[in-house]
Protein backbone atom coordinates (compact mmCIF):
# COMPACT_ATOMS: atom_id res chain seq x y z
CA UNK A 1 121.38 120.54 123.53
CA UNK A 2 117.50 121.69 123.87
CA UNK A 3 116.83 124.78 125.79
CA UNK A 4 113.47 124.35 127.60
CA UNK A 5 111.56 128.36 127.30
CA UNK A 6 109.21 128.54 130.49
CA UNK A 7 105.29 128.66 129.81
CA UNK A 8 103.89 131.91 128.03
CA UNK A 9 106.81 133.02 126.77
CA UNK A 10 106.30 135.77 123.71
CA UNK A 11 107.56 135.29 120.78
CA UNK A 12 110.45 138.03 120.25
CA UNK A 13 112.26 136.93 123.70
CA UNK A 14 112.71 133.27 121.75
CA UNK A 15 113.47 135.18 118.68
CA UNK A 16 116.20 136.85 121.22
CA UNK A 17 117.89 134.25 122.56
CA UNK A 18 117.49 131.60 119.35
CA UNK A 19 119.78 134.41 117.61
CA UNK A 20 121.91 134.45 120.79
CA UNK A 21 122.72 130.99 120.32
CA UNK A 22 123.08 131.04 116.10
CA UNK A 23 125.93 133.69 116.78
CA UNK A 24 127.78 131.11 118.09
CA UNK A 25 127.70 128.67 114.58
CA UNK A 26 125.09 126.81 115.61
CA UNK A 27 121.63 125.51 114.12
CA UNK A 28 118.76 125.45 115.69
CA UNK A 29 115.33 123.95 115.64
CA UNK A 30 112.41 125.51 117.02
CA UNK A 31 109.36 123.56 118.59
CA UNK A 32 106.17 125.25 119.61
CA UNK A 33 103.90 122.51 121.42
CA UNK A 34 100.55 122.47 123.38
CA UNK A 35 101.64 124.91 126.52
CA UNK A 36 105.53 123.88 125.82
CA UNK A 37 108.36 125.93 123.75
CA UNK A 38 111.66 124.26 122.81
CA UNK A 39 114.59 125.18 121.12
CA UNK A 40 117.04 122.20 119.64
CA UNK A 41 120.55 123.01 119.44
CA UNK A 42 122.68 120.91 116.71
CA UNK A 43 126.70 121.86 116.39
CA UNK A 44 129.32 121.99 118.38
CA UNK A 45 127.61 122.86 121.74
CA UNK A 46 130.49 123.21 123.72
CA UNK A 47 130.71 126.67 122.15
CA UNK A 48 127.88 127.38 124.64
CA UNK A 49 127.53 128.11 127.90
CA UNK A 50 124.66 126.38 129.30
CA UNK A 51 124.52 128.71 132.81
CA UNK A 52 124.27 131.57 130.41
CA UNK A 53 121.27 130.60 128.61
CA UNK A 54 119.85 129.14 131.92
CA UNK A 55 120.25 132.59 133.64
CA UNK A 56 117.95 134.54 131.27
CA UNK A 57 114.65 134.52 132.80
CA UNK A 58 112.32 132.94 129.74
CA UNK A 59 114.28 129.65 130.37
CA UNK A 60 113.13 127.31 132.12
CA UNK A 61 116.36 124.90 131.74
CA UNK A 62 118.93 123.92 129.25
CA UNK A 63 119.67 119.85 129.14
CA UNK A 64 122.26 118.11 127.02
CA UNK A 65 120.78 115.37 124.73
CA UNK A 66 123.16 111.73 124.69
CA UNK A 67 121.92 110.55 121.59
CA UNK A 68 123.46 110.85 118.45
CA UNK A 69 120.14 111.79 116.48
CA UNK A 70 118.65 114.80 117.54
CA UNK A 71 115.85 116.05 114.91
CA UNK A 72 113.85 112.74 115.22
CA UNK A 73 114.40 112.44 119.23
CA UNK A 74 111.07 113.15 121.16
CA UNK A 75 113.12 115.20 123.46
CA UNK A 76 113.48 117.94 120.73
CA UNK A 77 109.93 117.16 119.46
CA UNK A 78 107.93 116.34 122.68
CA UNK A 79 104.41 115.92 120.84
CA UNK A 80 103.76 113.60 118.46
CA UNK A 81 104.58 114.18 115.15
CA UNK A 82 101.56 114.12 112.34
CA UNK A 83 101.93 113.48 108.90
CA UNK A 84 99.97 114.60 105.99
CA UNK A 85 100.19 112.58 102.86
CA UNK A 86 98.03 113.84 100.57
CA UNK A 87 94.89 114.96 103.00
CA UNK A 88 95.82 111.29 105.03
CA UNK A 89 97.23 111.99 108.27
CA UNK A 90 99.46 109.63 109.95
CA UNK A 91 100.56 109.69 113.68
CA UNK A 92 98.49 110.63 116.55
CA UNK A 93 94.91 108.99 117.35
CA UNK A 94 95.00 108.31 113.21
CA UNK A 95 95.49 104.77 112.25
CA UNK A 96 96.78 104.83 108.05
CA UNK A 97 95.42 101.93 106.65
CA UNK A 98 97.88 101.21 103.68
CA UNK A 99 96.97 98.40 101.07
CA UNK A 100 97.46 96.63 97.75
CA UNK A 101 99.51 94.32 95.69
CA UNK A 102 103.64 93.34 96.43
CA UNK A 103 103.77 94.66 92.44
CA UNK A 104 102.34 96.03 89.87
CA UNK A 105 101.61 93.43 87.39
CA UNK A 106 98.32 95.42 85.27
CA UNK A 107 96.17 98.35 85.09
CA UNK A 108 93.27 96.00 85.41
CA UNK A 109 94.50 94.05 88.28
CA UNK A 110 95.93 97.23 90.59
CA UNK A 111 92.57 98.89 89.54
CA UNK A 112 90.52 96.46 90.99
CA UNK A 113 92.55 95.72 94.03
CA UNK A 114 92.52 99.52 95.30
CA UNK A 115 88.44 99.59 94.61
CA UNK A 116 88.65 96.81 96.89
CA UNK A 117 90.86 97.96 99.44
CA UNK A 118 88.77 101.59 99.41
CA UNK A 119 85.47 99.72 100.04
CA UNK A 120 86.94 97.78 103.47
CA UNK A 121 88.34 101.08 104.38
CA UNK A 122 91.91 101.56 103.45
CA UNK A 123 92.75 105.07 102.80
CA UNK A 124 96.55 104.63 100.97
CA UNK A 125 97.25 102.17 98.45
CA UNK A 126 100.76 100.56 97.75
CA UNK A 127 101.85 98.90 94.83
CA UNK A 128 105.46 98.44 93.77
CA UNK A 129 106.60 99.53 90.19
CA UNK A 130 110.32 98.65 90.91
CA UNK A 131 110.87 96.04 92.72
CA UNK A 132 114.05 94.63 94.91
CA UNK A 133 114.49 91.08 94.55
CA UNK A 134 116.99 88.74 96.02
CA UNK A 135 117.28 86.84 93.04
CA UNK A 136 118.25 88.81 89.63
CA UNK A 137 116.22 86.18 87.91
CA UNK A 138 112.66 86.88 89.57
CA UNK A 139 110.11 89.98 88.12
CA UNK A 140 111.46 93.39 88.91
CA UNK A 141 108.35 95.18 88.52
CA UNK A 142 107.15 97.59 85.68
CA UNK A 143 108.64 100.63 86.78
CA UNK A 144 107.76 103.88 85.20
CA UNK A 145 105.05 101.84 83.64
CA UNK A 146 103.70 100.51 86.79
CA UNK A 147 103.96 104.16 88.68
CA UNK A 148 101.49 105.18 85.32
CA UNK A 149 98.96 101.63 86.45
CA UNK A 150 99.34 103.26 89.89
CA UNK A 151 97.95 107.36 89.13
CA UNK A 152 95.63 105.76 86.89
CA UNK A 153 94.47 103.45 90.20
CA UNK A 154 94.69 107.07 92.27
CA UNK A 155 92.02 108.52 89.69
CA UNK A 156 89.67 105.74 90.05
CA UNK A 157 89.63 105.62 93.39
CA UNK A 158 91.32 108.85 95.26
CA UNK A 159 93.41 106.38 97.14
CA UNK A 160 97.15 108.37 97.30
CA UNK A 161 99.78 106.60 96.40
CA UNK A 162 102.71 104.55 98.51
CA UNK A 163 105.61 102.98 95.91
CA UNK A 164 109.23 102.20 96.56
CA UNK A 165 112.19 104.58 95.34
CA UNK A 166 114.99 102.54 94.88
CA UNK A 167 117.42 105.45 93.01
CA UNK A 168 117.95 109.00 93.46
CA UNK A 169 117.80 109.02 89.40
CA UNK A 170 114.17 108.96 89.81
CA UNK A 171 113.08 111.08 92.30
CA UNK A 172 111.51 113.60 90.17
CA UNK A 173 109.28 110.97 88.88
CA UNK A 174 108.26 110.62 92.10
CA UNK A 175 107.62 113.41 93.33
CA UNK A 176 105.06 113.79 90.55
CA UNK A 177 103.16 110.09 90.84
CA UNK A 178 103.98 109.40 94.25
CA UNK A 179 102.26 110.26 97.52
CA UNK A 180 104.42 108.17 100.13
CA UNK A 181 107.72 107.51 98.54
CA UNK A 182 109.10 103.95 100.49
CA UNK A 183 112.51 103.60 101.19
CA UNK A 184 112.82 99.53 101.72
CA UNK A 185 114.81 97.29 104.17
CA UNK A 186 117.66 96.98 101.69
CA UNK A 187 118.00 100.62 100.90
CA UNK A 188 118.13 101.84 105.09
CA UNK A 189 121.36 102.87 105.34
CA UNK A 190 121.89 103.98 101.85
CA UNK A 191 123.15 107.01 102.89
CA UNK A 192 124.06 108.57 99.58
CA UNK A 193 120.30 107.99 98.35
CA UNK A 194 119.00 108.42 102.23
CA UNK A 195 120.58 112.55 101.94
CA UNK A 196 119.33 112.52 98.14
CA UNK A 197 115.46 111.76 99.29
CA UNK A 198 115.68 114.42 102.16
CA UNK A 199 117.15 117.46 100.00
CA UNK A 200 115.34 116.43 96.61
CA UNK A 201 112.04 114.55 97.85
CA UNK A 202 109.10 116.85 98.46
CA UNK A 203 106.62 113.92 99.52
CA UNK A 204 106.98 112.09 103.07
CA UNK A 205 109.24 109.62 103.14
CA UNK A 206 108.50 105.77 104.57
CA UNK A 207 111.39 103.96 105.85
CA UNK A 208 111.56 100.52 106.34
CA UNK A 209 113.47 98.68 109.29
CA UNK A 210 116.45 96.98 107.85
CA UNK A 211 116.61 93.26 107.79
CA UNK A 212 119.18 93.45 111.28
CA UNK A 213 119.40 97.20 112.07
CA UNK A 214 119.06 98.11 115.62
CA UNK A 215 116.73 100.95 116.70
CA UNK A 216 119.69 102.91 116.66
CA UNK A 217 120.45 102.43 113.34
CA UNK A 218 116.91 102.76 112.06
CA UNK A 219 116.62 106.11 113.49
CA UNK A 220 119.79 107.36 112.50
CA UNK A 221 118.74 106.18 109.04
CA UNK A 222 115.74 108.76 109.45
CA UNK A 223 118.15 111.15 111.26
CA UNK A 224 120.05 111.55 107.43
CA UNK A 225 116.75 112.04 105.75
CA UNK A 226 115.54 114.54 108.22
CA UNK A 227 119.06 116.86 108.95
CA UNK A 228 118.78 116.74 104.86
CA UNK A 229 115.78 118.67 104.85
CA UNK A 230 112.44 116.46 104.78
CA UNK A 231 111.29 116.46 108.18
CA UNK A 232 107.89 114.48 107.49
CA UNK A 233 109.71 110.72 108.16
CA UNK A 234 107.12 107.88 108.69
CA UNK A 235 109.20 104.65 110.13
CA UNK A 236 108.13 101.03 109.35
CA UNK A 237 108.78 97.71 111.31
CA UNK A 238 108.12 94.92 109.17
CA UNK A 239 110.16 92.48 110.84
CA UNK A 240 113.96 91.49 111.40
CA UNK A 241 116.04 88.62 110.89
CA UNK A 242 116.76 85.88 113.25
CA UNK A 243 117.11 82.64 113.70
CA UNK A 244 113.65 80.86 113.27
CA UNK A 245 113.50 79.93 109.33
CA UNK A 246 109.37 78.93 109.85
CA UNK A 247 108.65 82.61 108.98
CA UNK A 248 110.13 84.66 106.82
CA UNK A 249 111.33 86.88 109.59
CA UNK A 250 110.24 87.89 113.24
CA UNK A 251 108.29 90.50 113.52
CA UNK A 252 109.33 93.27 116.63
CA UNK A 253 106.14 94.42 118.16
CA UNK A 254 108.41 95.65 120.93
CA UNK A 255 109.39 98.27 118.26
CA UNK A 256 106.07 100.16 119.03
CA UNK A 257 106.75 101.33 123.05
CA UNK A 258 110.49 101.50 122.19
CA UNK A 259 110.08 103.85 119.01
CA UNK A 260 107.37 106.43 120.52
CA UNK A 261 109.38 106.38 123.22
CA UNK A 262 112.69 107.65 121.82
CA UNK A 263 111.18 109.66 119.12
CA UNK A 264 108.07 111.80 117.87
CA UNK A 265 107.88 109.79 114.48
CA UNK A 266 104.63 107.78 113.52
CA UNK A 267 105.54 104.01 113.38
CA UNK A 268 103.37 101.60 110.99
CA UNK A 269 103.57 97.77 110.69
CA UNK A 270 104.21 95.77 107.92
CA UNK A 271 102.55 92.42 109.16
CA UNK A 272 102.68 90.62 105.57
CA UNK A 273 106.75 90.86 104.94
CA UNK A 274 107.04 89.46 108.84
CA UNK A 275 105.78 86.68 108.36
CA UNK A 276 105.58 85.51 105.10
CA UNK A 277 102.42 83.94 105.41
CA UNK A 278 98.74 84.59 104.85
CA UNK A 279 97.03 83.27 107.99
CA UNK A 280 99.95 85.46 110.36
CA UNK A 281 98.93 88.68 109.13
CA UNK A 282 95.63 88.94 110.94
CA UNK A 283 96.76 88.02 114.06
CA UNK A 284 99.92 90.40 114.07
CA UNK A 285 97.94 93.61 112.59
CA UNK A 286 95.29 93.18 115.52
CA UNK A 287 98.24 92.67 118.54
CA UNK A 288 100.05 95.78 116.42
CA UNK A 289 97.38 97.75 116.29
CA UNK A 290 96.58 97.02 120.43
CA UNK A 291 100.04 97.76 120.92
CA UNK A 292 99.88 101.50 119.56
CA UNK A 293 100.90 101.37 116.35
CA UNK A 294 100.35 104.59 113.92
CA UNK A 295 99.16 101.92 110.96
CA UNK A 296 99.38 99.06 109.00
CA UNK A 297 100.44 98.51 105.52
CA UNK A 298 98.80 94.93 104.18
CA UNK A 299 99.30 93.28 100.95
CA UNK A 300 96.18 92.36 99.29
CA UNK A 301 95.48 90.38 95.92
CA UNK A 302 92.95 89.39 93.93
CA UNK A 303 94.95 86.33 93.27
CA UNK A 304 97.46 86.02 95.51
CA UNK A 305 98.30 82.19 93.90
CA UNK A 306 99.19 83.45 90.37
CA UNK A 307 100.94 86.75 91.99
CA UNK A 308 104.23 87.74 90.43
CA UNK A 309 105.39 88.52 94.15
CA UNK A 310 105.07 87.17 97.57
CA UNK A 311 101.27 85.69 96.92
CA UNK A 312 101.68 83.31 99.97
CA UNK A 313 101.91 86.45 101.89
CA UNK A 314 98.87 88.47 100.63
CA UNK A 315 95.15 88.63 101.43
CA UNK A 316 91.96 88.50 99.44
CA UNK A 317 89.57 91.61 99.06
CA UNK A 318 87.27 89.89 101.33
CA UNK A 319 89.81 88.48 104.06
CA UNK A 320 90.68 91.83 103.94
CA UNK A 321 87.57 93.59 104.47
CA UNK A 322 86.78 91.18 107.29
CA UNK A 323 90.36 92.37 109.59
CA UNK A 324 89.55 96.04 108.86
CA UNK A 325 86.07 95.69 110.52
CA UNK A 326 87.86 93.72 113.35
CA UNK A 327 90.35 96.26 113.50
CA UNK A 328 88.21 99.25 114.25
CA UNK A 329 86.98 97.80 117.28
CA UNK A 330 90.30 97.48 118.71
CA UNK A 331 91.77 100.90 117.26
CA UNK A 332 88.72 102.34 119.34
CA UNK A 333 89.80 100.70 122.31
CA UNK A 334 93.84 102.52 121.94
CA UNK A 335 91.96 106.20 120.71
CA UNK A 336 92.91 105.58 117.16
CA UNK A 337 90.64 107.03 114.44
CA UNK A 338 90.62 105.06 111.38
């Protein structure tokens, strides 16, 4: 249920009725926008009588909310939500520009990359230190190690840091290295380690689409991190399953309109684990970027043909350089600020 307060109103006749509603059992989430107050209700609203709130005269109107997530629907949160990951905002006319190898594979090699990836004008860096692999047999990553290559990258450079959690057993660790902790495809609905990351996790979290999760799904998925306790969710489309086999899989640029429409979370694109392939990655960041989207997260290697993970996918320093100064133009055109 959200309870709509009319324009102007002061803050102790909220205060009033918020209370008059917590008597009742229920939580409740206050939003203060531009010229709008709101008040999400979350429990067992039928303990509420919504021509008794509607009556008092700082209301403006009560509605009842269908879907089953509440904290990440834009009808609780009507503006758009803004995260801050480490001094980088993400969401509203800000366009994160996220970049760097699959994995970790040297100090040396992540080093370079992110000096790169600075100089065309990315402003996060990813790298992954453990690493989810279909096959048991293929590199894993570094892990602690690699998180180490990564803060040592993050000192050279200032670039914060965006790495993959993959167990709650390490979440501490993260929370010291880590600016963006990742939640991948595999992991979505997780739930056990979803709840973990949203009581225990004091950095924003990234979630990744799953491989054939609805939008439904995906936002519920942010829905557990969120009624947890982290409210600074970042989602990530980086492409679904489906029948074609010529890419890796499909990437949803539909997922833009549909996800600022239904909630107030900031929505990147991952246009390298779409595809699969190199020479798709410029053309889907540009139509992702026209399309609205919050920001992009791009691998990029210095050698993407002896890479220890998805090369055929990544882009040199200078291919890379070249998109970003192609995608300005167009994030100008949409009011993005890179």
């Amino acid at each position: 249920m959200i309870i709509v307060f009319k324009p102007k109103v002061n803050e102790e006749e909220v205060k009033k009725v918020v209370e008059q509603v917590e008597t009742k059992g229920l939580t409740t989430h206050l939003v203060v926008g531009e010229g709008v107050t709101i008040c999400g209700v979350i429990g067992d609203t039928t303990k509420v009588d919504p021509k008794q709130i509607e009556v008092l005269p700082v209301v403006e109107k009560v509605m009842h909310v269908g879907e089953p997530y509440k904290l990440a629907n834009r009808a609780f949160h009507p503006d758009d939500s803004i995260i801050d990951v480490s001094g980088v905002k993400v969401g509203g006319d800000h366009l994160a520009l996220i970049a760097g190898p699959c994995s970790v594979e040297s100090k040396e090699q992540v080093i370079e990359i992110a000096k790169a990836a600075k100089a065309a004008g990315a402003n996060l860096l990813r790298g992954g230190a453990f690493k989810p692999r279909t096959s048991p047999y293929a590199f894993q990553g570094m892990g602690s190690e690699g998180l180490d290559i990564l803060v040592a990258a993050k000192e050279a450079t200032g670039l914060p840091i965006v790495s993959e959690l993959m167990s709650a057993e390490y979440i501490e660790e993260f929370n010291e290295k880590v600016d963006l902790v990742q939640i991948g495809a595999r992991n979505m609905q997780n739930f056990d380690l979803l709840k973990e990351v949203g009581k225990r996790c004091t950095k924003p979290i990234l979630l990744k689409r799953g491989l054939s999760s609805t939008y439904e799904e995906w936002i519920m998925s942010a829905e557990y991190i969120m009624a947890s306790g982290n409210p600074n969710v970042i989602l990530c489309e980086r492409g679904v399953r489906t029948f074609e086999t010529y890419t890796r899989n499909t990437l949803d640029l539909q997922a833009i309109p549909v996800i600022k429409r239904l909630t107030h979370l900031p929505i990147i694109i991952d246009p390298s684990h779409a595809g699969g392939k190199w020479w798709l990655v410029e053309p889907m960041a540009k139509a992702s970027v026209a399309a609205g989207c919050d920001g992009l997260m791009i691998e990029v290697h210095n050698n993407p043909e002896c890479a220890l993970c998805d090369g055929p996918q990544s882009l040199k320093p200078k291919k890379y350089t070249e998109l970003i100064e192609e995608i300005k133009d167009i994030a100008k055109i949409v009011g993005k600020e890179v």
